[in-house]
Protein backbone atom coordinates (compact mmCIF):
# COMPACT_ATOMS: atom_id res chain seq x y z
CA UNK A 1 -6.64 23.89 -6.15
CA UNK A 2 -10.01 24.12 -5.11
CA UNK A 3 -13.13 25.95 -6.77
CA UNK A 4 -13.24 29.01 -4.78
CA UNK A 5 -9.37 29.33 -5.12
CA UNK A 6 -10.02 29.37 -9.02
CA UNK A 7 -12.91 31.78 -8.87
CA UNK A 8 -10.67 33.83 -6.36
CA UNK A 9 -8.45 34.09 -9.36
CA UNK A 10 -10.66 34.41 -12.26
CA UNK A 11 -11.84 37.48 -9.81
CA UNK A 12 -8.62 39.25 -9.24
CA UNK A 13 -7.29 38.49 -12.78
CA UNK A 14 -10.48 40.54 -14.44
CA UNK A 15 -10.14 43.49 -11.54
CA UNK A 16 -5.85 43.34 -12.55
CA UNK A 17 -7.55 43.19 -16.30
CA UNK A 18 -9.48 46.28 -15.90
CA UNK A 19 -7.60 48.04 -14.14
CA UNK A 20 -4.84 47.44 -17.31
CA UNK A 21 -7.51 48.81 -19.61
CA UNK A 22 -7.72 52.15 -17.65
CA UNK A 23 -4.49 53.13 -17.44
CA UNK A 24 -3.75 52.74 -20.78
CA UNK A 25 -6.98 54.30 -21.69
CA UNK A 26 -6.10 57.43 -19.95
CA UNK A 27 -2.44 57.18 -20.82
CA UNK A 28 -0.95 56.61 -17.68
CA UNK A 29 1.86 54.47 -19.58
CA UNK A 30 2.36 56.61 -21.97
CA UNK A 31 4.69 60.12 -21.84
CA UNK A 32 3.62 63.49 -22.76
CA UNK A 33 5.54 64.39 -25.51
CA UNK A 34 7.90 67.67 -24.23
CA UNK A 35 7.87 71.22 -25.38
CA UNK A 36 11.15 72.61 -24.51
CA UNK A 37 9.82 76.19 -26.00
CA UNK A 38 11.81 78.42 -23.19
CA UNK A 39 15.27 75.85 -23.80
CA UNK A 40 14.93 76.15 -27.55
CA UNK A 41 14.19 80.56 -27.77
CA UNK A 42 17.72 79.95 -25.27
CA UNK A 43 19.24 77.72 -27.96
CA UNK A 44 18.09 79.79 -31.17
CA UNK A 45 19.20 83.45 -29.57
CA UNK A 46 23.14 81.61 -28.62
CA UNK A 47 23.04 80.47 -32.37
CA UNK A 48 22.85 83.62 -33.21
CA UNK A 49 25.34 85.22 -31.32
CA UNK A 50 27.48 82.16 -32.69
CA UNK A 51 26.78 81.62 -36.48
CA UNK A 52 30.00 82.98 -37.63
CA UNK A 53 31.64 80.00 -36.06
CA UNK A 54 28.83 77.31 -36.48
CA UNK A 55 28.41 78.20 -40.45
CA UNK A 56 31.79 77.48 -40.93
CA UNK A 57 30.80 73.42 -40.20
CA UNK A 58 29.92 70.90 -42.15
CA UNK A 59 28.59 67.38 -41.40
CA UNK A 60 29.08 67.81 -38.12
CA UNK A 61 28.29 65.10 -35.79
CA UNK A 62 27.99 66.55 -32.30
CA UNK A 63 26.79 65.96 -28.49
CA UNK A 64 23.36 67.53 -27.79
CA UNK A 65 24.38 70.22 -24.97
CA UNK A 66 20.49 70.62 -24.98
CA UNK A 67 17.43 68.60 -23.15
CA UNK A 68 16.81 67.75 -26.87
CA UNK A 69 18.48 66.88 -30.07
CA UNK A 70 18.79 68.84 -32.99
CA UNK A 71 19.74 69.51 -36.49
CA UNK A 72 21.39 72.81 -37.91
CA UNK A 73 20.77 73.61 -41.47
CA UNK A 74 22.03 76.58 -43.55
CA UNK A 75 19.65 78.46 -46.27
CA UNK A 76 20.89 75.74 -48.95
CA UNK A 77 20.03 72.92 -47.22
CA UNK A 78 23.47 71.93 -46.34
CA UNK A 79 23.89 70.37 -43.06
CA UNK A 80 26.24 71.85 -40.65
CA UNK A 81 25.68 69.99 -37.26
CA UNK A 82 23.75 67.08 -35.64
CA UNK A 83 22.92 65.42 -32.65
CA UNK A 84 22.09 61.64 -33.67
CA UNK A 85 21.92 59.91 -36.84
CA UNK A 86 18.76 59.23 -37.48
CA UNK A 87 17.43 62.61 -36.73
CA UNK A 88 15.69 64.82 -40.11
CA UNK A 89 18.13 66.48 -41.93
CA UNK A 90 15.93 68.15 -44.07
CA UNK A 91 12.25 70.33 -43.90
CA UNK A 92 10.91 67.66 -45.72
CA UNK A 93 11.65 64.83 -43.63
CA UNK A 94 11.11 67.20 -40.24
CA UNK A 95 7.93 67.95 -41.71
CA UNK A 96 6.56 64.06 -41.97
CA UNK A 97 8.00 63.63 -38.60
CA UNK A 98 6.08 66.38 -36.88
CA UNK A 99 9.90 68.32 -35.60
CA UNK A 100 10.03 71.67 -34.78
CA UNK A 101 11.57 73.90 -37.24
CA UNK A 102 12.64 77.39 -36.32
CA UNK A 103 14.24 79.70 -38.38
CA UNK A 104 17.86 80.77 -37.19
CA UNK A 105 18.52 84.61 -37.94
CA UNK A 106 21.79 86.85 -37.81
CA UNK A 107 22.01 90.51 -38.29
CA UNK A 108 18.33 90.64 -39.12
CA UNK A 109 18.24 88.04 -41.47
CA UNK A 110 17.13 84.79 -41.66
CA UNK A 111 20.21 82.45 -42.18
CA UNK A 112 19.38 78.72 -41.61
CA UNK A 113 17.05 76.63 -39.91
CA UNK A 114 16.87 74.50 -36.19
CA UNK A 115 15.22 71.31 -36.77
CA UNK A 116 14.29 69.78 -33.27
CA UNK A 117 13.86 66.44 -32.88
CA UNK A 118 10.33 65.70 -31.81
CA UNK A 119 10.94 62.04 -29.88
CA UNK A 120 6.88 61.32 -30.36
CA UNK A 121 8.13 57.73 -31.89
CA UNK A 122 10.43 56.88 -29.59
CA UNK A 123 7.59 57.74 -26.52
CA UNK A 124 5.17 55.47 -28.48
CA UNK A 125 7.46 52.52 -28.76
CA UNK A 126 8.50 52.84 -24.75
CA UNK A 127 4.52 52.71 -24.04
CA UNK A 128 3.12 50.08 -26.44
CA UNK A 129 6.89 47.66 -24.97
CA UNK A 130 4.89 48.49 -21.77
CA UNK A 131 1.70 47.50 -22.82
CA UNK A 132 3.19 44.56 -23.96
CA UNK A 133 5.48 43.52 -21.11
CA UNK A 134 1.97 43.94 -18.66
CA UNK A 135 -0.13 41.65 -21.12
CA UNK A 136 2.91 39.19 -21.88
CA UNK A 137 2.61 38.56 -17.75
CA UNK A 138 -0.85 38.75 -17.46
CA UNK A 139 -1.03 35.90 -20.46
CA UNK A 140 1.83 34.03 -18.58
CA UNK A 141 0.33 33.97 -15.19
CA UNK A 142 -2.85 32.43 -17.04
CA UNK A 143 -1.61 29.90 -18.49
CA UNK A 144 0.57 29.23 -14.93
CA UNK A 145 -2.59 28.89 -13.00
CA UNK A 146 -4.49 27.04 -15.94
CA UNK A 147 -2.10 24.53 -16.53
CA UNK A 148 -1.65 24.27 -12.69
CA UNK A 149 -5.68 23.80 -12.51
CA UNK A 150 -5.41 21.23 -15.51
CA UNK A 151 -2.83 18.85 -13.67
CA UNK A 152 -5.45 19.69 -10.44
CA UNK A 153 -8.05 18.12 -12.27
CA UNK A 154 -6.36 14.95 -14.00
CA UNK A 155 -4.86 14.47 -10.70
CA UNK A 156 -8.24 15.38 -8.57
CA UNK A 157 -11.16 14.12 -11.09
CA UNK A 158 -9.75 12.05 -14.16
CA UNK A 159 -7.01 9.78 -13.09
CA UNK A 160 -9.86 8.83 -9.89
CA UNK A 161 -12.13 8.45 -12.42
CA UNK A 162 -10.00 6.02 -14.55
CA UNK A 163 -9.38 3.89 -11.23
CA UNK A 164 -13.15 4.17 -10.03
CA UNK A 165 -13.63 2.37 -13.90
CA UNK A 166 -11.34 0.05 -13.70
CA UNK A 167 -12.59 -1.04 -10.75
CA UNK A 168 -15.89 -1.41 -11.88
CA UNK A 169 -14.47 -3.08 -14.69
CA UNK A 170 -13.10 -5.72 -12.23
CA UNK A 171 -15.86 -6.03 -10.47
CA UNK A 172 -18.21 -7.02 -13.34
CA UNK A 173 -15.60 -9.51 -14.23
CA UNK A 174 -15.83 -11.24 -11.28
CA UNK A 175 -12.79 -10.05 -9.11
CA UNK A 176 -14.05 -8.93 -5.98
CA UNK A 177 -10.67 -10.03 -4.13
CA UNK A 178 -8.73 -6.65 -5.15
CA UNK A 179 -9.94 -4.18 -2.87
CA UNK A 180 -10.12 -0.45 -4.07
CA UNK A 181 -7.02 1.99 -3.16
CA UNK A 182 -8.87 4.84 -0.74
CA UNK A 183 -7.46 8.25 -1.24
CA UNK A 184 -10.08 10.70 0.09
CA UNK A 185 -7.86 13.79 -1.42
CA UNK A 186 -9.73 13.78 -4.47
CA UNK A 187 -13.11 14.37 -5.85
CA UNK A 188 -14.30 11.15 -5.87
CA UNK A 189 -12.59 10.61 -2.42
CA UNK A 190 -16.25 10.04 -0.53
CA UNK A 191 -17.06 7.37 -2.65
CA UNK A 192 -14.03 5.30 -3.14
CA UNK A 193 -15.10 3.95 0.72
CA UNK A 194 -18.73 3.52 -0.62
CA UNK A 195 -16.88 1.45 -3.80
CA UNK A 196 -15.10 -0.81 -1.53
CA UNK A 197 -17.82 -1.73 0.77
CA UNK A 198 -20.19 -2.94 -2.17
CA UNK A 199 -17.25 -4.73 -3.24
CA UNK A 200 -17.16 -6.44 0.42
CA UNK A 201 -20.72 -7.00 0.19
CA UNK A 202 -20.87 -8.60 -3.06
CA UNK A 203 -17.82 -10.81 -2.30
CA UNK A 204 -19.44 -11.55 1.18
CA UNK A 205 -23.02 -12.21 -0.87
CA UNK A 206 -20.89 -14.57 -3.69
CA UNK A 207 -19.91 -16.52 -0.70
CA UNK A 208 -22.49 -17.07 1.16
CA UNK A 209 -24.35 -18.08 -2.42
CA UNK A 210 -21.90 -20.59 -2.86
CA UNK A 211 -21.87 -21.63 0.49
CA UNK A 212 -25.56 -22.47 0.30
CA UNK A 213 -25.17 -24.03 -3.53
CA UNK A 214 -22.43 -26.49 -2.30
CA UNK A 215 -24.86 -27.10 0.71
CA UNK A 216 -27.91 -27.98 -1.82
CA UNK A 217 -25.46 -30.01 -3.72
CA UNK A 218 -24.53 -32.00 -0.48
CA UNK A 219 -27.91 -32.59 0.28
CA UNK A 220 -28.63 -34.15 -3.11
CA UNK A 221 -25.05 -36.38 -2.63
CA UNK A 222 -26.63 -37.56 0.40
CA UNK A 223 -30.44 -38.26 -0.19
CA UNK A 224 -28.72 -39.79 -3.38
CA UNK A 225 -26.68 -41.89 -1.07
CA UNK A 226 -29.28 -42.67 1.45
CA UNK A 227 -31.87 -43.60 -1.44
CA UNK A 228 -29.58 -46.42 -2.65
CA UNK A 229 -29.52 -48.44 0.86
CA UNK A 230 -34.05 -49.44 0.21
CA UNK A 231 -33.45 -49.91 -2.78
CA UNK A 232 -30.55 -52.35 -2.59
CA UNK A 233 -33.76 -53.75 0.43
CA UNK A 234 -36.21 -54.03 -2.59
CA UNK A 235 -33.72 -55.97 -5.19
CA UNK A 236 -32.76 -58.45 -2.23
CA UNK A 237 -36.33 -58.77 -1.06
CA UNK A 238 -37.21 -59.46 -5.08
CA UNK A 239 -34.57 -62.13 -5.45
CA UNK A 240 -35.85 -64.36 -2.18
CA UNK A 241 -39.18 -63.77 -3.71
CA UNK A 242 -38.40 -64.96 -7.13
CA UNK A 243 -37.40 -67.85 -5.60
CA UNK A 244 -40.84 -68.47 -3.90
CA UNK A 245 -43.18 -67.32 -6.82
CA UNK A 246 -45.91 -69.45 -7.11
CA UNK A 247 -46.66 -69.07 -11.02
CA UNK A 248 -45.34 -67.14 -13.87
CA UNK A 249 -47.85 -64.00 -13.50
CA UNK A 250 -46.00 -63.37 -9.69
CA UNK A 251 -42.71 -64.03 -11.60
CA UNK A 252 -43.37 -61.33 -14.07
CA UNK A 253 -44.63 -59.07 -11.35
CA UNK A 254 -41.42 -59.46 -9.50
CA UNK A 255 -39.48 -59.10 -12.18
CA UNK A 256 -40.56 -55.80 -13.08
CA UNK A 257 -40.35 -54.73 -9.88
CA UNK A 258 -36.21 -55.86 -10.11
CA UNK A 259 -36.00 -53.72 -13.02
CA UNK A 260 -37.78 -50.61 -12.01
CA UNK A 261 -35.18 -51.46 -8.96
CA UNK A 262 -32.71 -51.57 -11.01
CA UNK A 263 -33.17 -47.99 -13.20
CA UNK A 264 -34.36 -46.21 -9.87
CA UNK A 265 -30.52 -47.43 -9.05
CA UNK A 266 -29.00 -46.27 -12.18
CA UNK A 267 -30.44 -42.59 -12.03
CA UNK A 268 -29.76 -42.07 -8.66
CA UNK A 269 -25.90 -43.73 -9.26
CA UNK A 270 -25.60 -41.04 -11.70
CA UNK A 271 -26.90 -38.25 -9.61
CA UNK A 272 -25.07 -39.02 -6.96
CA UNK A 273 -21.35 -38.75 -9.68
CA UNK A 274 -22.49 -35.87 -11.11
CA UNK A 275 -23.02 -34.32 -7.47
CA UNK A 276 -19.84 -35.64 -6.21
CA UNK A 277 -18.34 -34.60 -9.34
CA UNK A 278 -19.26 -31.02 -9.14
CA UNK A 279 -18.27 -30.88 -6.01
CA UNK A 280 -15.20 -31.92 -6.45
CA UNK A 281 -15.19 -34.82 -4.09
CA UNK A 282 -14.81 -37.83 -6.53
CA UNK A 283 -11.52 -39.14 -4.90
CA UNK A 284 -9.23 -40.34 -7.17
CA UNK A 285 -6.00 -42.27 -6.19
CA UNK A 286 -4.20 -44.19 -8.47
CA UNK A 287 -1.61 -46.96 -7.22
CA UNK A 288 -0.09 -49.95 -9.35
CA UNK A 289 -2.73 -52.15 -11.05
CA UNK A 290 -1.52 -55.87 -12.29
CA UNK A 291 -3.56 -55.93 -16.01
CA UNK A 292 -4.47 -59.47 -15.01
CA UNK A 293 -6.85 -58.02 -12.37
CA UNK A 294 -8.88 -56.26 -15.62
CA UNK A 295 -10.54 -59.60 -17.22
CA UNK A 296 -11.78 -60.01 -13.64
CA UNK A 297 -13.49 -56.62 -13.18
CA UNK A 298 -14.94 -57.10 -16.89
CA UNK A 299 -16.45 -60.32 -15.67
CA UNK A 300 -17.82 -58.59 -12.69
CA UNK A 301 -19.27 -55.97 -14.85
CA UNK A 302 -20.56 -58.42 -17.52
CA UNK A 303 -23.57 -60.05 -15.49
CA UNK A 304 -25.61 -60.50 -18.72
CA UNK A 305 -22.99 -62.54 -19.92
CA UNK A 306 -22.37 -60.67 -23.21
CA UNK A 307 -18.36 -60.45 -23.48
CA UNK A 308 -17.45 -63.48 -25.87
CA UNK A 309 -14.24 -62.23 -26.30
CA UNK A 310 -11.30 -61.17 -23.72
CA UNK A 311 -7.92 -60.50 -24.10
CA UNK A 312 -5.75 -58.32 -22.19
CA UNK A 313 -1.97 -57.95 -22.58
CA UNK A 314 0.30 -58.53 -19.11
CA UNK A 315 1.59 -55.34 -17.73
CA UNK A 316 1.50 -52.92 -14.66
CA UNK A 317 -0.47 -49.89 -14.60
CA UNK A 318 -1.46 -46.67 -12.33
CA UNK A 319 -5.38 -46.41 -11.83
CA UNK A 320 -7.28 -46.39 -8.88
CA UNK A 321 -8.65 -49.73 -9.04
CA UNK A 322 -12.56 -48.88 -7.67
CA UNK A 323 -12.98 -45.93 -10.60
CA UNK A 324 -11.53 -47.95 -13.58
CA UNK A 325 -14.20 -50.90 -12.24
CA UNK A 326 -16.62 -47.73 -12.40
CA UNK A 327 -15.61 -46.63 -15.45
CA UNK A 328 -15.40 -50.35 -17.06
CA UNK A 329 -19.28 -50.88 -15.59
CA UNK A 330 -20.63 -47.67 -17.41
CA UNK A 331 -19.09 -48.96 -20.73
CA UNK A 332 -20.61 -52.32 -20.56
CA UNK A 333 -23.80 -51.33 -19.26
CA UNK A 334 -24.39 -48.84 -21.91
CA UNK A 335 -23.48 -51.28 -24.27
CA UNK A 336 -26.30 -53.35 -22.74
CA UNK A 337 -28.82 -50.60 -23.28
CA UNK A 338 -27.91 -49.71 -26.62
CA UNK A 339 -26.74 -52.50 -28.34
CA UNK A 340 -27.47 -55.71 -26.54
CA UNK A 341 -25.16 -57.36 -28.62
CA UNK A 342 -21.93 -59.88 -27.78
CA UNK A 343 -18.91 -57.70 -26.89
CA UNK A 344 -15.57 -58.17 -27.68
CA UNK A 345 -12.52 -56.62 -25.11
CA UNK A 346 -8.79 -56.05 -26.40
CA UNK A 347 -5.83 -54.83 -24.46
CA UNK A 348 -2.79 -53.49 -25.82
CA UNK A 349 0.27 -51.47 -25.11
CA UNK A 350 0.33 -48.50 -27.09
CA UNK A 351 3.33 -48.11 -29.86
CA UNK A 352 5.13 -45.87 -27.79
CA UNK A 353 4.76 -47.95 -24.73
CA UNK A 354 3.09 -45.09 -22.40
CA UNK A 355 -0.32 -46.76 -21.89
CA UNK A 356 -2.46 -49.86 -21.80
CA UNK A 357 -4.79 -49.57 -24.71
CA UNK A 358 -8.34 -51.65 -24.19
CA UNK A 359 -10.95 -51.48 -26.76
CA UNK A 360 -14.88 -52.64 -25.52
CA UNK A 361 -16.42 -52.93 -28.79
CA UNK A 362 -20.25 -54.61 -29.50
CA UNK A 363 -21.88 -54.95 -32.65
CA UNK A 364 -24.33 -52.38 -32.05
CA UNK A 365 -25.34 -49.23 -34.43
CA UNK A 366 -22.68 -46.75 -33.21
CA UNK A 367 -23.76 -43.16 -33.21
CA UNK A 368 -23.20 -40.56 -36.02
CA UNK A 369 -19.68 -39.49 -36.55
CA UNK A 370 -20.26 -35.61 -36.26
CA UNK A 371 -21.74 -36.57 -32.51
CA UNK A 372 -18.46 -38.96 -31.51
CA UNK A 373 -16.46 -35.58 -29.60
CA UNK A 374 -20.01 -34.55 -28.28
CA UNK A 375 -20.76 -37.61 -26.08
CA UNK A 376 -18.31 -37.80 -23.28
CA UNK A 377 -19.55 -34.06 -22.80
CA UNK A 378 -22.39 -33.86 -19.69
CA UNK A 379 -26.00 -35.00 -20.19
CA UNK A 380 -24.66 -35.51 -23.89
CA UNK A 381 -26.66 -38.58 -26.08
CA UNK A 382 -26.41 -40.00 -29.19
CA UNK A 383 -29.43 -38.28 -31.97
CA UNK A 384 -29.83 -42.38 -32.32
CA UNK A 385 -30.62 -43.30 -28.26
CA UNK A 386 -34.31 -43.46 -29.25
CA UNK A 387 -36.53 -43.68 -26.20
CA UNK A 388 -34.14 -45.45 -24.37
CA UNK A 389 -33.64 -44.59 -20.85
CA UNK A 390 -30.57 -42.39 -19.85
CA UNK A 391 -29.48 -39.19 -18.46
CA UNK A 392 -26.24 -38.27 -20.70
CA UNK A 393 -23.66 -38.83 -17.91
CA UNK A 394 -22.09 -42.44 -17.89
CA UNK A 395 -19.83 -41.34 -20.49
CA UNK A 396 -19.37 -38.33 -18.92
CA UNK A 397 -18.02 -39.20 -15.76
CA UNK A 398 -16.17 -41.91 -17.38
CA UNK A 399 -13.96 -40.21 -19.26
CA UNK A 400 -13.79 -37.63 -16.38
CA UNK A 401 -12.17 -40.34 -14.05
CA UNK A 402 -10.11 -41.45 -16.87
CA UNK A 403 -8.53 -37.84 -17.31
CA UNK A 404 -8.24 -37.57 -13.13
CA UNK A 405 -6.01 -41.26 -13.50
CA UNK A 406 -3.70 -39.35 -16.33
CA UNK A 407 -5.61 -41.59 -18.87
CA UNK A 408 -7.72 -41.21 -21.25
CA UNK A 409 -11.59 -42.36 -22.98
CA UNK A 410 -12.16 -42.47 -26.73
CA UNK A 411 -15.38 -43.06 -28.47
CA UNK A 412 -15.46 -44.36 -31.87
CA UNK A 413 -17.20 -46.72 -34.52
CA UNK A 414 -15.94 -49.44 -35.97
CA UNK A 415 -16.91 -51.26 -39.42
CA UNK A 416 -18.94 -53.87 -37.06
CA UNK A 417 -20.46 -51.17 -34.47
CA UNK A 418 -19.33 -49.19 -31.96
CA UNK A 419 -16.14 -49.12 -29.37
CA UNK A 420 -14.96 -47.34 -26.37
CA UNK A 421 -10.79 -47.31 -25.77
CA UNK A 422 -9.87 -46.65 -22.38
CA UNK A 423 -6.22 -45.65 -22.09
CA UNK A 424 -4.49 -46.59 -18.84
CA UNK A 425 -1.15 -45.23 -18.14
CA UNK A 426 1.95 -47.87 -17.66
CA UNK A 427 3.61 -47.49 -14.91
């Protein structure tokens, strides 16, 4: 139902309204309440002529031969004949009921009295059941078309409205794949179309935003990558040259020039993993691992010379042999930074058989025990680092690839310093 249909309505209901109001104002419903004057002079002059045989009655409950009913009364208030039962059988009651009463005369004298029936209440009731009928179906036919405009509008406005905000409640939640249901029957009809092209848009913009964050990202993987190749060229050119210094003064030049090589090499190491990382593309693929191979990847990792102590149970186990070397080269060399003390490595199966357990432990101050879950978490440090060099993500990317081989990383201090235990799963 549409506006104009309503105020159509709303139009012919006050014209059917007013029209009501006239007609019973000037008593069109109503009946004019009849006379009978000539019919009842008829009546009273046959009474007389038949008294003798009408006195003789008493009680007498009769069929109105008449156009009206009627009561017969002798001089001592004794009825003698009726037409209906609730009709006044007395002046008094006659009187309160506005009936005719006529005197009934034989031989000159006056011998009882006609009571007509005056049907005033009966006319009133008929009219106001009228009145009542024609507002009863005006009311009806309201409420009809009002009800029928209510559903129009929950169907039209409210329940388009509902779906307009829940779609906007999607969309600020971040699902722009559901597209919005189009239904241009209702009053929002024009702009569910709008609705779903902004949602196109903004899923189109996400994507292309994404598109060119990724692209950044792979830009910094590769000038990361690309980086490392001179520098590898300045710690090979530093070696030859250490071997050709002249005195100690171009020794100690060269050697700070190895070490500078060496942190440029660290940060960009861990730019490049947390690139990769974030994009998703550190490759993991684990494949059977003898334990024996471990002590020699420790070795590898140990060119300071540190580990005093190495012992590794015998057992197979699923890693992907270049990240656990990764992972087991962070741990050392942040044991190198932080501690610089001897380190100790243990290896053994867990009680319930399900994993290698090695413990890389130094002597070193640990970090505070409310910090312990907080520093495999990204550019996380210990409160106790100092000013040493680092960018929170050995750890980080550690236990990462630990989780990718279905292992595991866990931080913790010991009485003597500090320890990380690498879980590897048995296979």
């Amino acid at each position: 139902m549409k506006l104009r249909y309503l105020l159509i309505y709303v139009f012919v209901l006050l014209a059917v309204g007013i029209a009501g109001c006239c007609v019973i104002l000037n008593g069109s419903f109503s009946k004019d309440i009849p006379v009978h004057t000539t019919a009842i002079n008829r009546f009273l002059v046959r009474l007389e002529n038949e008294w003798d045989g009408i006195s003789t009655d008493k009680d007498l409950l009769t069929e109105s031969s008449e156009v009206f009913d009627y009561c017969i009364i002798d001089n001592d208030g004794n009825v003698l004949v009726y037409t209906r039962e609730d009709i006044a059988k007395n002046i008094s009651s006659a009187t309160s009921g506005y009936d005719i009463i006529r005197d009934i005369e034989s031989d000159g004298k006056v011998v009882g009295k006609l009571i007509v029936h005056n049907p005033k209440a009966e006319i009133e009731k008929q009219t106001n059941s009228k009145i009542a009928v024609f507002v009863m179906a005006l009311v009806l036919v309201t409420a009809v078309v009002f009800i029928s405009y209510y559903f129009y509008l929950k169907r039209s406005i409210v329940d388009p409205f509902k779906k307009l905000n829940s779609f906007a409640v999607r969309i600020a939640g971040g699902n722009l794949d559901t597209p919005l249901e189009m239904d241009k029957g209702n009053a929002f009809g024009a702009f569910t179309e709008s609705f779903d092209i902004m949602r196109e848009e903004l899923k189109a913009s996400r994507e292309r935003e994404e598109k060119a964050v990724k692209s950044r990202k792979e830009l910094v993987a590769q000038l990361s990558h690309d980086i490392k190749t001179p520098v590898a060229s300045i710690k090979a050119m530093t070696d030859v040259m250490s071997l050709t210094a002249k005195d100690d003064e171009e020794r100690k030049t060269i050697t700070a020039i190895s070490n500078k090589a060496d942190q440029i090499d660290e940060l960009i190491s861990n730019l490049f993993h947390a690139t990769l990382e974030e994009l998703e593309q550190l490759e993991v693929k684990p494949e059977d691992i003898n334990s024996t191979d471990i002590p020699q990847m420790i070795r590898d990792a140990d060119y300071l010379n540190k580990v005093n102590e190495l012992e590794i149970s015998e057992v197979v186990v699923s890693a992907d042999r270049l990240r656990l070397n990764q992972v087991i080269s962070n741990i050392i060399f942040n044991s190198y930074k932080y501690a610089g003390t001897e380190i100790s490595v243990n290896g053994k199966i867990s009680p319930d058989g399900r994993y290698l357990l090695i413990e890389i432990a130094d002597k070193g101050p640990g970090v505070p025990e409310e910090e312990l879950e907080l520093i495999t978490q990204k550019f996380k440090r210990g409160s106790n680092a100092g000013s040493k060099d680092g960018s929170g993500l050995g750890l980080y990317i550690s236990d990462y690839l630990m989780k990718k081989m279905e292992g595991s990383l866990t931080p913790k201090n010991t009485g003597d310093g500090f320890a990380v235990v690498i879980g590897i799963k048995v296979s």
